[in-house]
Protein backbone atom coordinates (compact mmCIF):
# COMPACT_ATOMS: atom_id res chain seq x y z
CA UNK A 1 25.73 11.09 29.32
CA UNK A 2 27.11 8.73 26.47
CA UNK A 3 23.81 7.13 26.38
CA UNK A 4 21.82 10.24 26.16
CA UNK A 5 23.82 11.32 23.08
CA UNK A 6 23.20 8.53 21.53
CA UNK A 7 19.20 8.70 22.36
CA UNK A 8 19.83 12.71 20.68
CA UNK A 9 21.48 10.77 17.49
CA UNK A 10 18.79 8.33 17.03
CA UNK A 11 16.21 10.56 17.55
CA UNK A 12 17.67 12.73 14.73
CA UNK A 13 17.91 9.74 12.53
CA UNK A 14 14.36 9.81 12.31
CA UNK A 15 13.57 13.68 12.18
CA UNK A 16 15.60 14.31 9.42
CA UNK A 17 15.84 10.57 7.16
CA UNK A 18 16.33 13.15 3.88
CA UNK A 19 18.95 15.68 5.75
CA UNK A 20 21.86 14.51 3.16
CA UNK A 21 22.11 12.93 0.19
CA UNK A 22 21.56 9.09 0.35
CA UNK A 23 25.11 7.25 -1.23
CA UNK A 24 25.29 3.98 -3.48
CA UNK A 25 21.91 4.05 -4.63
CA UNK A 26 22.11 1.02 -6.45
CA UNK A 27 23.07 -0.93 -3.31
CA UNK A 28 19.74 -0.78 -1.44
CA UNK A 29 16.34 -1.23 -3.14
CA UNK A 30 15.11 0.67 -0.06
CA UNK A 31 16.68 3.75 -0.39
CA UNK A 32 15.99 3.52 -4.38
CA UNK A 33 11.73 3.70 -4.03
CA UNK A 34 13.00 7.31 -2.36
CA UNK A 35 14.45 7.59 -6.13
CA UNK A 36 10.89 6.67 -7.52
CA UNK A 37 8.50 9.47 -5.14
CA UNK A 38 11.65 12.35 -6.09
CA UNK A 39 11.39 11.64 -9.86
CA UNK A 40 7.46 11.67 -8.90
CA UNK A 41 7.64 15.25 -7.56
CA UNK A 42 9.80 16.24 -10.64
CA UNK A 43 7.04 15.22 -12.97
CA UNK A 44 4.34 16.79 -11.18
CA UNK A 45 6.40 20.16 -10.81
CA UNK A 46 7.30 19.95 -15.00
CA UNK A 47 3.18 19.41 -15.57
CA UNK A 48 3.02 22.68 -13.55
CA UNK A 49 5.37 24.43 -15.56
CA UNK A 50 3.84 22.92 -18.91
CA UNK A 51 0.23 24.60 -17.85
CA UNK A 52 1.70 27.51 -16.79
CA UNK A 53 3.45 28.04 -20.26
CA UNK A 54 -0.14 26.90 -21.87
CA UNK A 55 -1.77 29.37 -19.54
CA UNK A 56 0.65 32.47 -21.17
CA UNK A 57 0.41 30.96 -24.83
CA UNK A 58 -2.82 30.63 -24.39
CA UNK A 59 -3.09 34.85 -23.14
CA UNK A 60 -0.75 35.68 -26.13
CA UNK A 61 -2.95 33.66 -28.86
CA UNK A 62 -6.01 35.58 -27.71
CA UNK A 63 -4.30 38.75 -27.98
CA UNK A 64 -2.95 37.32 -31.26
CA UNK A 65 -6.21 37.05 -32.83
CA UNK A 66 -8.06 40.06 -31.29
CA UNK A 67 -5.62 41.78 -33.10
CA UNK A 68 -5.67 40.22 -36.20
CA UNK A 69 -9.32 41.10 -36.65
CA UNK A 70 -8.31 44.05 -36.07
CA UNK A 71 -5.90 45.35 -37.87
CA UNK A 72 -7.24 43.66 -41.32
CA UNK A 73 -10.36 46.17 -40.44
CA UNK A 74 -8.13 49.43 -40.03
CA UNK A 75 -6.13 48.56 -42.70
CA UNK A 76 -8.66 48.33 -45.53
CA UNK A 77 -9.92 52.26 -44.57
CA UNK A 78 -7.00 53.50 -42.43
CA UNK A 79 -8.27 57.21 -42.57
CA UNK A 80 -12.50 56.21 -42.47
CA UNK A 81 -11.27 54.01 -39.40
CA UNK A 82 -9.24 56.52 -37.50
CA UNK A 83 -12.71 58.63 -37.80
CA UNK A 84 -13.99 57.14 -35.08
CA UNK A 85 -11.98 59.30 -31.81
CA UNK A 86 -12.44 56.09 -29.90
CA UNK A 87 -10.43 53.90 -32.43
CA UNK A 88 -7.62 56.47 -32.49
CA UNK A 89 -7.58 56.73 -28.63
CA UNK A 90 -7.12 52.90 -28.65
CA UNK A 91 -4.31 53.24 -30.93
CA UNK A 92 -2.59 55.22 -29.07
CA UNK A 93 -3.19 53.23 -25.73
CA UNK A 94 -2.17 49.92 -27.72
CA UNK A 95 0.83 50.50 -28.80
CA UNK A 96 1.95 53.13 -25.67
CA UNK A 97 0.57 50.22 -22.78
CA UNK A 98 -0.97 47.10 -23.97
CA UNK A 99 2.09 45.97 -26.79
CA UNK A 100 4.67 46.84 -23.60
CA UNK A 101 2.19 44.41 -21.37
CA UNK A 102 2.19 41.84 -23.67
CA UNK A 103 5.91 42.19 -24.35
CA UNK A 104 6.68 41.52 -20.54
CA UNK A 105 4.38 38.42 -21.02
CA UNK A 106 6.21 36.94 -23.44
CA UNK A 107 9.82 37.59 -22.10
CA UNK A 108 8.41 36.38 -18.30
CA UNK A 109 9.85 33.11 -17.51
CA UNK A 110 7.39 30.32 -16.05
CA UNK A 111 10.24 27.55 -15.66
CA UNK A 112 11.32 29.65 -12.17
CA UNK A 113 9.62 27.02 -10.22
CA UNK A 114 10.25 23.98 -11.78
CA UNK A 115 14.17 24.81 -11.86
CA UNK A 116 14.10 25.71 -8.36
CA UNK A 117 12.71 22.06 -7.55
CA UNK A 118 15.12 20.76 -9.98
CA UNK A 119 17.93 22.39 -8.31
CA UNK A 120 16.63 20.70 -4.37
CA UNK A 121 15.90 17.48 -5.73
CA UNK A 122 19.51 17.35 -7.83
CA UNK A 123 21.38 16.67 -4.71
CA UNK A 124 19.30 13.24 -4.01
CA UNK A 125 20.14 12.39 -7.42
CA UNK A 126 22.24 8.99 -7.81
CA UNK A 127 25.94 9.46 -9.62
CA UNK A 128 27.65 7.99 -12.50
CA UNK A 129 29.23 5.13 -10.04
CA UNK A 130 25.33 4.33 -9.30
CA UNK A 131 24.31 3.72 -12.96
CA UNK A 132 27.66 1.56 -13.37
CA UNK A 133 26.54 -0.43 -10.52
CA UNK A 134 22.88 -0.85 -11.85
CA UNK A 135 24.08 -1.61 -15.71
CA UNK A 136 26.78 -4.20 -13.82
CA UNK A 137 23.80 -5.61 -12.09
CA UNK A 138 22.50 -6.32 -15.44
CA UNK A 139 25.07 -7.55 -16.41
CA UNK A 140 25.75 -10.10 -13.55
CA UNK A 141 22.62 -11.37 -13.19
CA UNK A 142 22.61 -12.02 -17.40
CA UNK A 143 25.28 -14.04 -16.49
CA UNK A 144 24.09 -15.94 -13.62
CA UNK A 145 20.80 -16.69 -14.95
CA UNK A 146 22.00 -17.83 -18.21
CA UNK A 147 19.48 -14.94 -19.96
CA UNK A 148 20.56 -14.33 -23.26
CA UNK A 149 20.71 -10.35 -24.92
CA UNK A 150 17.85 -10.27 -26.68
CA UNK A 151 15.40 -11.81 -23.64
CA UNK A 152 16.56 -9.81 -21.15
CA UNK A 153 16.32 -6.66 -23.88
CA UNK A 154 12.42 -7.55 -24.19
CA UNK A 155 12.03 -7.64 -20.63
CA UNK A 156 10.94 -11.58 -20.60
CA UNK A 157 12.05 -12.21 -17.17
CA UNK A 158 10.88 -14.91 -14.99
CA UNK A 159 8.66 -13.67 -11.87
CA UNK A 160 8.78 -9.77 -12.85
CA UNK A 161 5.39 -7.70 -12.37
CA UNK A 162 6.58 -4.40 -14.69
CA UNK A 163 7.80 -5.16 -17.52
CA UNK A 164 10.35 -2.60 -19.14
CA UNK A 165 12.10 -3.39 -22.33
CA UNK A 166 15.81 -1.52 -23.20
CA UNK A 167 16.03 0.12 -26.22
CA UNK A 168 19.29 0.66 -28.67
CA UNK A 169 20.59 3.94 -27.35
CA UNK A 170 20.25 1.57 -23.74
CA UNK A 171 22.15 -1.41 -25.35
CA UNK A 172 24.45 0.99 -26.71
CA UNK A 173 25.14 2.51 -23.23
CA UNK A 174 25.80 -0.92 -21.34
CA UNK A 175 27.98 -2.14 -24.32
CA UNK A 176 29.93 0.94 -23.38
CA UNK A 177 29.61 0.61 -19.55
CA UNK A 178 31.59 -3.09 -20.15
CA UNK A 179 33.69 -1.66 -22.66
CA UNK A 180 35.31 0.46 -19.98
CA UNK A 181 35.43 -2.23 -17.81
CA UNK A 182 37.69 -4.14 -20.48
CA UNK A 183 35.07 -6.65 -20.42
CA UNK A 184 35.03 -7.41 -24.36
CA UNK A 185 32.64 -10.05 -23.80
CA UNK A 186 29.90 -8.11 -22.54
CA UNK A 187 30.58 -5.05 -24.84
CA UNK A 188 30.09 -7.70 -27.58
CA UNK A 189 26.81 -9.30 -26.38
CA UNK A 190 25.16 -5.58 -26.70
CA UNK A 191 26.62 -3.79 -29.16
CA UNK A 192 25.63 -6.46 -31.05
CA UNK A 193 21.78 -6.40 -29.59
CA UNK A 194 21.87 -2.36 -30.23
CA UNK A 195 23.29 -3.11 -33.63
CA UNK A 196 20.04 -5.78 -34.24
CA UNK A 197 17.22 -3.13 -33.06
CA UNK A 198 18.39 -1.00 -35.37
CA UNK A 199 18.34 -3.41 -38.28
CA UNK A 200 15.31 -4.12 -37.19
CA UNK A 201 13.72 -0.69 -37.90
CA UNK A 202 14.10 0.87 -34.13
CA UNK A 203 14.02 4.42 -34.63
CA UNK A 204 17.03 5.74 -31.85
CA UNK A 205 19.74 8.31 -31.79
CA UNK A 206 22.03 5.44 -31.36
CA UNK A 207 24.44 5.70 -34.35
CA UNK A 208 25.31 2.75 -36.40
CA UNK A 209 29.03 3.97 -36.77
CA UNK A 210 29.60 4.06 -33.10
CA UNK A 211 28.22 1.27 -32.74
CA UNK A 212 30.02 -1.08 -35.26
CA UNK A 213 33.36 0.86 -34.05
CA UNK A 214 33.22 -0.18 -30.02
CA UNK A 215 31.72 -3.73 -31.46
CA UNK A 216 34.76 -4.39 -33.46
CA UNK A 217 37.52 -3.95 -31.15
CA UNK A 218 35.39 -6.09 -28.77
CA UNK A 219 35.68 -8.94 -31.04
CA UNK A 220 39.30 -8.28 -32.10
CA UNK A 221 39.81 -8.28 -28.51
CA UNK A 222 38.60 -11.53 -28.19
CA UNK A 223 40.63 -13.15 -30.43
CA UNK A 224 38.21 -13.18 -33.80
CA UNK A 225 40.07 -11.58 -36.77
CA UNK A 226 37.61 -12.58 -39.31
CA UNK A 227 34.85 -11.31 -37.78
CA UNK A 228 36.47 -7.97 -36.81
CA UNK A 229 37.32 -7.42 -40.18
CA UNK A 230 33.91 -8.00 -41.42
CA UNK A 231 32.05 -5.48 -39.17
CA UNK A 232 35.00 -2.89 -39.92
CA UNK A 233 34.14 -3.24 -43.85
CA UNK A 234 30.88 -2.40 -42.93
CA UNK A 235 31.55 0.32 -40.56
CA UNK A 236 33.37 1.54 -43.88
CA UNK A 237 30.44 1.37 -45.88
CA UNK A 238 28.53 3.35 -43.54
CA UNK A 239 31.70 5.89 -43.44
CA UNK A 240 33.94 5.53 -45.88
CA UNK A 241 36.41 8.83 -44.06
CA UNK A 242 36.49 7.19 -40.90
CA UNK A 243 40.17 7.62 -39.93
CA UNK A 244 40.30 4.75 -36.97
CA UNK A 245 38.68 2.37 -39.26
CA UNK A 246 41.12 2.59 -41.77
CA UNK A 247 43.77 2.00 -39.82
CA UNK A 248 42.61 -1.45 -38.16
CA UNK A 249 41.25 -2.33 -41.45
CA UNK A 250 45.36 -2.11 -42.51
CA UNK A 251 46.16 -3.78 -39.33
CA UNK A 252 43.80 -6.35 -39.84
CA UNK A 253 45.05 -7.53 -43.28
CA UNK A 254 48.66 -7.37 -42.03
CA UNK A 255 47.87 -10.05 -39.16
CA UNK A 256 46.00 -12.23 -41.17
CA UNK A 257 48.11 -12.21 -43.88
CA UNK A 258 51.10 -13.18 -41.32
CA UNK A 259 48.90 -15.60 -40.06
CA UNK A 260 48.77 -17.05 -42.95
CA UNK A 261 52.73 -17.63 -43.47
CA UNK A 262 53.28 -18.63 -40.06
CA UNK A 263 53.15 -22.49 -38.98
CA UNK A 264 49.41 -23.65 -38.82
CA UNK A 265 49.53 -26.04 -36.45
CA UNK A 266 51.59 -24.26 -34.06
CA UNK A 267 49.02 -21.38 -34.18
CA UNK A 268 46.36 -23.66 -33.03
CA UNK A 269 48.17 -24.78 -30.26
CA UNK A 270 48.86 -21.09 -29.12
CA UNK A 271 45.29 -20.28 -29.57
CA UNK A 272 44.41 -23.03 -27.10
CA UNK A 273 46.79 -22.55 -24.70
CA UNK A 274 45.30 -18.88 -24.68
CA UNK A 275 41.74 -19.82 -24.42
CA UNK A 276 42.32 -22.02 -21.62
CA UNK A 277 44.17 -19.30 -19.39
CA UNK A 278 41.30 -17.04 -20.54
CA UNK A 279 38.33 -19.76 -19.10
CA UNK A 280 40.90 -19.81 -16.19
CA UNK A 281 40.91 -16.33 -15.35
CA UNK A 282 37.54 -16.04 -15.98
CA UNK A 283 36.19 -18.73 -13.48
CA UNK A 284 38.90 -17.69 -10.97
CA UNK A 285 37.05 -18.67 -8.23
CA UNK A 286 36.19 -22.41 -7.64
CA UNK A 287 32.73 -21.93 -6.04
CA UNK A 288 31.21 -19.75 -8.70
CA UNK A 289 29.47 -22.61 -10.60
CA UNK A 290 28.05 -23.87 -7.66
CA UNK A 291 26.90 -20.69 -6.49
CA UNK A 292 25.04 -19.57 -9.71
CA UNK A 293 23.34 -22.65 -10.00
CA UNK A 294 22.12 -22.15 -6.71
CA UNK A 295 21.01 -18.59 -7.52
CA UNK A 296 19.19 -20.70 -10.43
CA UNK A 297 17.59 -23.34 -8.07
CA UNK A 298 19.90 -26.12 -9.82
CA UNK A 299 21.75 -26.72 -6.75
CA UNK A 300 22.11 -30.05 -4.67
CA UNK A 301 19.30 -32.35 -4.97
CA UNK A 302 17.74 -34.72 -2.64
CA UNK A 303 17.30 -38.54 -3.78
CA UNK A 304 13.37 -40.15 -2.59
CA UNK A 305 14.29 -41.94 -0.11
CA UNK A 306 15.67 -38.38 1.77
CA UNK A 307 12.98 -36.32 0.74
CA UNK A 308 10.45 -38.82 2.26
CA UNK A 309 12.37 -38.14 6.24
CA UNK A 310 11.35 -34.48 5.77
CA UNK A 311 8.24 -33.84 7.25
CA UNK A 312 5.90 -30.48 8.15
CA UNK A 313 4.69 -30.12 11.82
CA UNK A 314 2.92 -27.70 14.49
CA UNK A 315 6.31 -26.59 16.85
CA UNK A 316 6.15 -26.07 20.44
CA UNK A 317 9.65 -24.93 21.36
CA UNK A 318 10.02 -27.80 23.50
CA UNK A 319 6.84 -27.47 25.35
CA UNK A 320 8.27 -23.94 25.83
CA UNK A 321 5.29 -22.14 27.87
CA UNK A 322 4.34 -19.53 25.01
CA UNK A 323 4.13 -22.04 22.19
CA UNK A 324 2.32 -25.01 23.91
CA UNK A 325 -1.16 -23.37 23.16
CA UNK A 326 0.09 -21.59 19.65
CA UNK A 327 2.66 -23.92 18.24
CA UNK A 328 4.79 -22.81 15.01
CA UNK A 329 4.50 -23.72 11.86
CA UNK A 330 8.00 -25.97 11.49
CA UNK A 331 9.36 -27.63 8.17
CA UNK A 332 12.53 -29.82 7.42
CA UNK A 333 13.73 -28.09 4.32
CA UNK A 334 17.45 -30.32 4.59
CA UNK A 335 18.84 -33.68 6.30
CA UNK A 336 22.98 -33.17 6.75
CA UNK A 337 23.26 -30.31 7.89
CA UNK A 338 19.61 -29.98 9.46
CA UNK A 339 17.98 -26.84 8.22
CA UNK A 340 14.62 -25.85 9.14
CA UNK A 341 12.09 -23.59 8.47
CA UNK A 342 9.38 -21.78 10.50
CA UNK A 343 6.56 -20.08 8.96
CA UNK A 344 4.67 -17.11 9.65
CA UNK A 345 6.45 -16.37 12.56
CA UNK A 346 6.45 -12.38 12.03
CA UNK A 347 3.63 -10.19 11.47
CA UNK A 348 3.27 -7.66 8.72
CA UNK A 349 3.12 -4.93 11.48
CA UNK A 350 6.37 -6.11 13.00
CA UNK A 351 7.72 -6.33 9.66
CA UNK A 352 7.16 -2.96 9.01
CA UNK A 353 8.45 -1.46 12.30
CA UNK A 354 11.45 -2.92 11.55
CA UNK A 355 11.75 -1.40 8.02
CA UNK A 356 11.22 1.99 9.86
CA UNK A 357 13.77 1.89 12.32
CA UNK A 358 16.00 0.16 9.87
CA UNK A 359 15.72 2.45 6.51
CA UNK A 360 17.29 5.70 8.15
CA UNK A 361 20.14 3.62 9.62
CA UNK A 362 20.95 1.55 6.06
CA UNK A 363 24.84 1.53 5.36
CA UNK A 364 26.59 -0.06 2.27
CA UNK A 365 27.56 -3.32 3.75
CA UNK A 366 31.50 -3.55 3.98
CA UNK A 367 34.09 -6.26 4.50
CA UNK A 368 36.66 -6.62 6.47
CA UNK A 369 40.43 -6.30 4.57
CA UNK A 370 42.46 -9.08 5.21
CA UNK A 371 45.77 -7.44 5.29
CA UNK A 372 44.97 -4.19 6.95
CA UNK A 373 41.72 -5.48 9.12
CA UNK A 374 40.36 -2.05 7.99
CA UNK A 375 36.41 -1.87 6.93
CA UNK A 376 35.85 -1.52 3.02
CA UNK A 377 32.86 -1.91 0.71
CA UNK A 378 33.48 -4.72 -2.34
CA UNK A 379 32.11 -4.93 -5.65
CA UNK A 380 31.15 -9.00 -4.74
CA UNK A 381 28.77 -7.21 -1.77
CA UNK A 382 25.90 -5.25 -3.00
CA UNK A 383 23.97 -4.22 -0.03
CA UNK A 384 23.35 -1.89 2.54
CA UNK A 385 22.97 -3.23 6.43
CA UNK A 386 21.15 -1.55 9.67
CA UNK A 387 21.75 -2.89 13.10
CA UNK A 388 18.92 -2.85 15.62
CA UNK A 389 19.45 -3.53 19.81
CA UNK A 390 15.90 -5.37 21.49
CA UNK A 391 16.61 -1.96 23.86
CA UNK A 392 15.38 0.61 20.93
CA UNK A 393 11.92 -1.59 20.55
CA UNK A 394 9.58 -3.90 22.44
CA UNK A 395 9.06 -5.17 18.70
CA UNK A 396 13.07 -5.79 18.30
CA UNK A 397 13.05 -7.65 21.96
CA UNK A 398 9.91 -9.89 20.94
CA UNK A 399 12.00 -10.92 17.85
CA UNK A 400 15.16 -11.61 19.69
CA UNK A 401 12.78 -14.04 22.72
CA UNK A 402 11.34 -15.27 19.60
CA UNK A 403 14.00 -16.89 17.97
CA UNK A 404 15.67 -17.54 21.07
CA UNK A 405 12.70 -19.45 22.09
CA UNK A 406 12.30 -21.77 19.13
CA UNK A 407 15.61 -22.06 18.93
CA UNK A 408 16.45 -22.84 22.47
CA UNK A 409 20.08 -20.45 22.34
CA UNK A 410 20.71 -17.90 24.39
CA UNK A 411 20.71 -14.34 22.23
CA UNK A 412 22.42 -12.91 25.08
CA UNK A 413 25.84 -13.39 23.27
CA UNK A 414 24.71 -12.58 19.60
CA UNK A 415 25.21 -9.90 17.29
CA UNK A 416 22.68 -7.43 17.00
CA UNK A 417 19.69 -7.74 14.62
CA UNK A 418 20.73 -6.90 11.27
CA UNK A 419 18.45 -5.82 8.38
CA UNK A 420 19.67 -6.22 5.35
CA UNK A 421 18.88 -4.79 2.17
CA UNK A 422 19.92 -5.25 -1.40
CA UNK A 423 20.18 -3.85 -4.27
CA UNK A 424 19.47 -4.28 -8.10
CA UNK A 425 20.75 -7.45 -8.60
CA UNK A 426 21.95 -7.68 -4.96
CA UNK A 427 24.70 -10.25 -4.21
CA UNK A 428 27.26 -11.12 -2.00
CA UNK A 429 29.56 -13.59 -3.76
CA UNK A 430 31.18 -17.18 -1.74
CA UNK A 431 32.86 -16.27 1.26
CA UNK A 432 34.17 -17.36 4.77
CA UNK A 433 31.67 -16.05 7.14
CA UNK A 434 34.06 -16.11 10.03
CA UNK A 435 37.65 -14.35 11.13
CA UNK A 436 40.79 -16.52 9.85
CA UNK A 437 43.44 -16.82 12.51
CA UNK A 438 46.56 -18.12 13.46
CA UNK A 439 46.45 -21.29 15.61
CA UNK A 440 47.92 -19.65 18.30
CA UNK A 441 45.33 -16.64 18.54
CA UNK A 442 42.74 -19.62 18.02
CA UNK A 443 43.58 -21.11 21.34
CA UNK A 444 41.90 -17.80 23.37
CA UNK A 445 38.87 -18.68 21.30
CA UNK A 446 36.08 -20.79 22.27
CA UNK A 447 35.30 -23.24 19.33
CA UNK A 448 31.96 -23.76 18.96
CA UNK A 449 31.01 -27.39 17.53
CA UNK A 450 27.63 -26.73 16.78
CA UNK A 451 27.01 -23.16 14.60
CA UNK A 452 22.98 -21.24 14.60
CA UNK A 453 22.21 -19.51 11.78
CA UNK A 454 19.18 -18.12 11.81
CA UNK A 455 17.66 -15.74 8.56
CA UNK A 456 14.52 -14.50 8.19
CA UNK A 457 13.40 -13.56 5.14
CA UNK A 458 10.05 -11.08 4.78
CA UNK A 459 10.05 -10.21 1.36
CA UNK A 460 10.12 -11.11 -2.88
CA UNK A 461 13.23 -10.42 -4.51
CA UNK A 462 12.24 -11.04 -7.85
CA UNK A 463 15.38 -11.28 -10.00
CA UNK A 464 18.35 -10.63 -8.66
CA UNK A 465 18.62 -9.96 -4.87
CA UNK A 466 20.37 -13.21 -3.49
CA UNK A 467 21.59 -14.12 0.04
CA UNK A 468 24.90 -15.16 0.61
CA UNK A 469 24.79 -19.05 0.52
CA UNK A 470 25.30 -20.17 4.06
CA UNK A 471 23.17 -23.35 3.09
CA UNK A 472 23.62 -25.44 0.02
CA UNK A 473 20.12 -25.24 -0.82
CA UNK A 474 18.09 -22.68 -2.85
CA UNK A 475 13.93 -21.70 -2.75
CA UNK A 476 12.32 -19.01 -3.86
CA UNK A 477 11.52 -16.41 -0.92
CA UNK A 478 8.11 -16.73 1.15
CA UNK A 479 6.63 -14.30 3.05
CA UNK A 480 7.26 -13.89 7.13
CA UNK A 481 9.72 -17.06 6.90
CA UNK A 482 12.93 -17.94 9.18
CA UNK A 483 15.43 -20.56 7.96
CA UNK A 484 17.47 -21.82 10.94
CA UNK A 485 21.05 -24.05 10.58
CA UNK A 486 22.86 -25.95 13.16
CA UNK A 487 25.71 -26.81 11.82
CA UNK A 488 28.44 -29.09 12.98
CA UNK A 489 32.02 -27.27 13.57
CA UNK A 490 35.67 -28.92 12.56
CA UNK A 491 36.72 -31.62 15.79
CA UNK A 492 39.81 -29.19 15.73
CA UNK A 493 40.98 -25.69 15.75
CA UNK A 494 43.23 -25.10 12.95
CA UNK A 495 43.43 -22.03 11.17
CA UNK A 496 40.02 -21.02 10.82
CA UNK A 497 37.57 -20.52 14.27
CA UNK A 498 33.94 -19.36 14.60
CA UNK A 499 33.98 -16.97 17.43
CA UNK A 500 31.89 -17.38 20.77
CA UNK A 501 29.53 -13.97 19.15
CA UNK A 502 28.44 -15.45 16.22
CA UNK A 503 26.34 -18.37 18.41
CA UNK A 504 23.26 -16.96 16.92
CA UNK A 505 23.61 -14.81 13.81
CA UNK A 506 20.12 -13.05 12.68
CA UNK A 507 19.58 -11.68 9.87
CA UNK A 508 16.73 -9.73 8.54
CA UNK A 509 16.04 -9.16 4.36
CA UNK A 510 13.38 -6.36 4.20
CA UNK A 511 11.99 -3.88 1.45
């Protein structure tokens, strides 16, 4: 009975994929093209509403100038004209039937349709907390990618197809997005670029003032007096009334002037001892170099003599019977720890069953609290994860022999297939990707001393997009690819264990 529910909820997963409003948009590039056909549909229904209101302009101008004839005739011999008993009939029937008609034209309301497909469409709209996410995702990936303001304004980004620039009223609106964040630095990076579009002649309803306000407490904020005070004279010159201004422009002088009196040298060695708690808190976590270089491809790097031990070859699966007669494409991609990669190992039809069965199931990704143990999304994990059993799909069971095969594991005891999915500018920060317990839980585990992970990946990213870094290695993705680890565990138990489940962790990256 528990099984046939779950067939019933399944089954309804795919009937109705659009029965409620998708959540956390910006976490899954897959449920964002559904973004792209709705505003799609919105454009064609407001080009039906435009011809409509052409089509009754276009009624009312005709009656317009039928009229206009006429009435410069009639008026020039109103008595000779209203001779005729025709013309006078048509007077009468005019202004009695016709003007009323043409009244009820005007006053009729063609936007009926288009607001009723506004109003359907409004609840698959994403929410304030989804453009936050997306402008953070700027953000972040400005950061890891070293991109300066003005670059990634343009749109000059490495291995994009579209290219979209941002203009001041956009620069303006992620200055503000950081600004609420408290993240000075960022608000200063583009109010500054908004404040240089419009210098440069960019016509936008992005207001100077505004602008030069936000920017200024940014850099106060940040420890620059000097500057501050220089963008709030200007701000001044642009408003002379403004009340705020005024006031820091007071403050201002005050702290410089008791700058001035107070001991030079001791100053300076405040100021440093603030900076370097500032770097501190900023690169709180030790990894995060590491990792963005990775996410840049400046990660380790193999000396000559290691590079020449990798090699390329044709894989049987040790002389496993489906492989002898179609061997795999096999490369060493790493020495210590051994990481290899297959090729072309999944076809675009599988690929795309897959994204089917996944894409109705897609979740935001979540982590597990370590205090309360409870499930929780984090802002280090943008993504959204669907789990698929071989029992839903021959294609799903093929997958799991598959890598079981050229692996030579037994799935039997592994997670299900996951599909994951990310988002714009899709991450998931350094982590432990195991439980942390006490040694004496650890001794009802079974330590594993030689870890599978095995990741396929079946599609471009672009920028942005990143896997968490199991491997300390970084390539740009390939199509229909599986990377596959076997890495060594501790010789002890400790306080950290990898549990008997995760023997063969899969992972699929679609969409």
């Amino acid at each position: 009975m528990a099984s046939n529910k779950m067939w019933y909820t399944v089954a309804l997963g795919f009937l109705l994929p659009f029965s409620y409003a998708h959540t956390d948009f910006f976490t899954s590039i897959g449920h964002m093209t559904d973004l792209i056909n709705t505003e799609k549909d919105l454009v064609i229904s407001l080009k039906d509403y435009i011809k409509a209101e052409e089509s009754k302009l276009e009624q009312i101008k005709k009656w317009a100038e039928k009229l206009d004839k006429l009435t410069d005739t009639a008026t020039k011999d109103p008595e000779g004209f209203l001779g005729h008993p025709v013309n006078a009939f048509k007077l009468m029937k005019r202004l009695n039937t016709e003007w009323g008609e043409l009244e009820s034209l005007v006053l009729k309301d063609m936007s009926d349709g288009f607001i009723s497909n506004m109003t359907i469409q409004r609840q698959f709209f994403p929410n304030d907390e989804d453009q936050t996410g997306a402008a953070k995702a700027l953000l972040r990936l400005q950061d890891t990618y070293n991109l300066d303001t003005d670059t990634l304004s343009r749109g000059n980004l490495p291995g994009v197809k579209h290219k979209s620039f941002l203009t001041a009223e956009d620069c303006f609106e992620l200055g503000k997005i950081a600004y609420t964040e408290a993240d000075y630095y960022h608000t200063e990076l583009w109010m500054e670029q908004a404040l240089k579009q419009l210098d440069e002649g960019e016509v936008s309803s992005a207001d100077k003032v505004y602008i030069l306000d936000y920017l200024s407490y940014a850099v106060y904020q940040q420890g620059d007096l000097s500057k501050a005070m220089m963008l709030t004279k200007r701000l001044l010159e642009l408003d002379p009334e403004h009340q705020r201004a005024n006031g820091n422009m007071k403050y201002f002088e005050y702290i410089m002037a008791k700058e001035k009196e107070a001991n030079k040298s001791s100053t300076d060695a405040e100021d440093q001892t603030e900076k370097e708690t500032e770097v501190k808190k900023k690169d709180y976590l030790p990894e995060r170099r590491k990792y963005e270089m990775l996410c840049r491809g400046e990660g380790l790097k193999m000396t000559p003599r290691r590079q020449k031990r990798l090699f390329c070859r044709y894989y049987d699966g040790n002389r496993n019977p489906r492989y002898i007669l179609g061997p795999v494409k096999q490369e060493d991609e790493w020495d210590k720890p051994r990481i290899v990669r297959f090729l072309d190992i999944i076809s675009d039809e599988e690929i795309e069953t897959v994204k089917e069965l996944a894409k109705p199931r897609l979740r935001r990704a979540t982590i597990s609290n370590p205090i309360t143990g409870a499930l929780e999304t984090a802002h280090y994990r943008i993504s959204k994860s669907a789990w698929l059993s071989g029992y839903e799909s021959p294609v799903v069971s093929r997958i799991n022999t598959r890598i079981q095969d050229l692996t030579g594991l037994d799935v039997s005891t592994a997670e299900e297939l996951q599909v994951a999915n990310y988002g714009v500018g899709g991450q998931y920060e350094p982590h432990f990707d195991f439980g942390r317990v006490s040694p004496v839980s650890c001794l009802h585990l079974f330590l594993l001393h030689k870890r599978c992970v095995s990741l396929f990946q079946v599609a471009n990213y672009g920028v942005g997009g990143q896997y968490e870094p199991h491997f300390d290695f970084a390539r740009a993705s390939r199509w229909r690819r599986a990377s596959h680890l076997v890495k060594p565990g501790p010789p002890g138990c400790g306080t950290t264990c990898v549990p008997n489940r995760a023997l063969n962790f899969v992972a699929l990256q679609l969409f």
